[in-house]
Protein backbone atom coordinates (compact mmCIF):
# COMPACT_ATOMS: atom_id res chain seq x y z
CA UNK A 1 -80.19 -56.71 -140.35
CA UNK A 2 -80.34 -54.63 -143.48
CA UNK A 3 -78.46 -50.88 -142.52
CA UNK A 4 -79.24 -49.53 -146.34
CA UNK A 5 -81.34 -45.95 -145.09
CA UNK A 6 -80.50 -46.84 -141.56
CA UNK A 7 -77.20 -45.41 -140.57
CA UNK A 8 -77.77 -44.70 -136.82
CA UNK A 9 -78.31 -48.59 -137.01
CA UNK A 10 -75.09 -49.08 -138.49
CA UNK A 11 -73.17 -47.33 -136.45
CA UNK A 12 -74.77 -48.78 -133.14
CA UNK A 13 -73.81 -51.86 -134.41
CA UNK A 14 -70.23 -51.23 -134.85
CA UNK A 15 -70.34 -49.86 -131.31
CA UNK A 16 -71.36 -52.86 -129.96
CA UNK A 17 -68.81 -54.90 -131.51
CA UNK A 18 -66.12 -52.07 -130.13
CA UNK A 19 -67.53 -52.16 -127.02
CA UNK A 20 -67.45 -56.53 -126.86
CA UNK A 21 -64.54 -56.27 -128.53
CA UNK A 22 -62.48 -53.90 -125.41
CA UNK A 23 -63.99 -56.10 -123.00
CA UNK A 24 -62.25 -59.02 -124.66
CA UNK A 25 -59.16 -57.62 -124.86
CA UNK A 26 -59.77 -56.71 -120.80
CA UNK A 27 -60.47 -60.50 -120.08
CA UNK A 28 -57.42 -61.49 -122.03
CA UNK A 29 -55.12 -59.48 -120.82
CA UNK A 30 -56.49 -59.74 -117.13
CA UNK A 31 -57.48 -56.05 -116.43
CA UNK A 32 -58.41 -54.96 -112.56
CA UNK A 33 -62.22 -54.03 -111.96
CA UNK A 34 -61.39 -50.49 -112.74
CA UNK A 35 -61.02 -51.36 -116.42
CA UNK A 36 -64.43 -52.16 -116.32
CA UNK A 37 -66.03 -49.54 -114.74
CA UNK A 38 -64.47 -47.05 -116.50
CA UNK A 39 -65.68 -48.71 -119.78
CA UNK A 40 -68.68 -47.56 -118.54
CA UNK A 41 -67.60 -43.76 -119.97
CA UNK A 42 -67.01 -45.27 -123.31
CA UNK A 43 -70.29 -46.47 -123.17
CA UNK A 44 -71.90 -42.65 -122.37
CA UNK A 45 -69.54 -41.36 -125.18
CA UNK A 46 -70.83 -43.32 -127.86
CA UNK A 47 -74.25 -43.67 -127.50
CA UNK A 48 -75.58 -40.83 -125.60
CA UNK A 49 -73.18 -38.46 -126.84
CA UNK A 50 -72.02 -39.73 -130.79
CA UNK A 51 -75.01 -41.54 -131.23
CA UNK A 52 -77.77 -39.12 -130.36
CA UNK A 53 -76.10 -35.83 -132.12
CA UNK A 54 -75.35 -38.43 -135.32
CA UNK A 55 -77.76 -37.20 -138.14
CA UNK A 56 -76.20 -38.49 -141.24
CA UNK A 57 -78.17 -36.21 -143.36
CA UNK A 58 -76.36 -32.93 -141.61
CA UNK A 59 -72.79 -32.61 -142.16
CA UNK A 60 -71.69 -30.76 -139.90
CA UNK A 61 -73.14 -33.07 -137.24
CA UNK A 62 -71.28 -35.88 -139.22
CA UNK A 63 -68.19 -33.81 -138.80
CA UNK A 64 -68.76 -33.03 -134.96
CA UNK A 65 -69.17 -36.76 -134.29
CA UNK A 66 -66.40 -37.68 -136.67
CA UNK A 67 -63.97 -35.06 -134.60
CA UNK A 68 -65.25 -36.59 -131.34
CA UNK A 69 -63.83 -39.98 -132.44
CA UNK A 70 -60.14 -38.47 -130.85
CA UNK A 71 -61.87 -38.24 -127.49
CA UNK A 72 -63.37 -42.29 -128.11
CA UNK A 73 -59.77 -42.95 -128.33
CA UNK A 74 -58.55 -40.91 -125.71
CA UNK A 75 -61.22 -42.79 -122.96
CA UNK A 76 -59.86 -45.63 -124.69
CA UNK A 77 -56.38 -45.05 -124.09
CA UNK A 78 -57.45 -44.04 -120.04
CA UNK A 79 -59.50 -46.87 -119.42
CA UNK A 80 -56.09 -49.44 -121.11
CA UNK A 81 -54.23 -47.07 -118.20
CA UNK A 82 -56.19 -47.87 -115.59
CA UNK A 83 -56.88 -51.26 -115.94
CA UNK A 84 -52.77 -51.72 -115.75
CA UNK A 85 -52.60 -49.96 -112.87
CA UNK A 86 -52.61 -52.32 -109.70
């Protein structure tokens, strides 16, 4: 896959491996059915929220995705919580 003029397509890419990448760590570390559910939110955020508003030639839009990176994390973070919980 060639990303030169593509950026969107970079960035979905990187997702995906994020996203395969959490539910690796769930597997491994033997997370309850909640875990994956609520992946399901980190899903929304990043491609119908970061990817649709990305427009790498606007930056301010680059910014506002950027900044919404500490949510990402945050649904991260939740989703780690509740897959502990049992």
């Amino acid at each position: 896959i060639k990303f030169k003029n593509k950026p969107k397509n970079f960035v979905t890419t990187c997702y995906i491996f994020l996203i395969f990448s959490i539910l690796i760590v769930g597997i491994l570390m033997n997370y309850n059915y909640f875990f994956y559910l609520s992946i399901l939110i980190t899903i929304i955020h990043l491609f119908f929220y970061q990817i649709k508003f990305f427009n790498s030639k606007n930056p301010l839009s680059c910014l506002k995705v950027f900044k919404s990176n500490n949510i990402t994390g945050l649904i991260i973070f939740c989703n780690i919580l509740v897959g502990k919980i049992s």
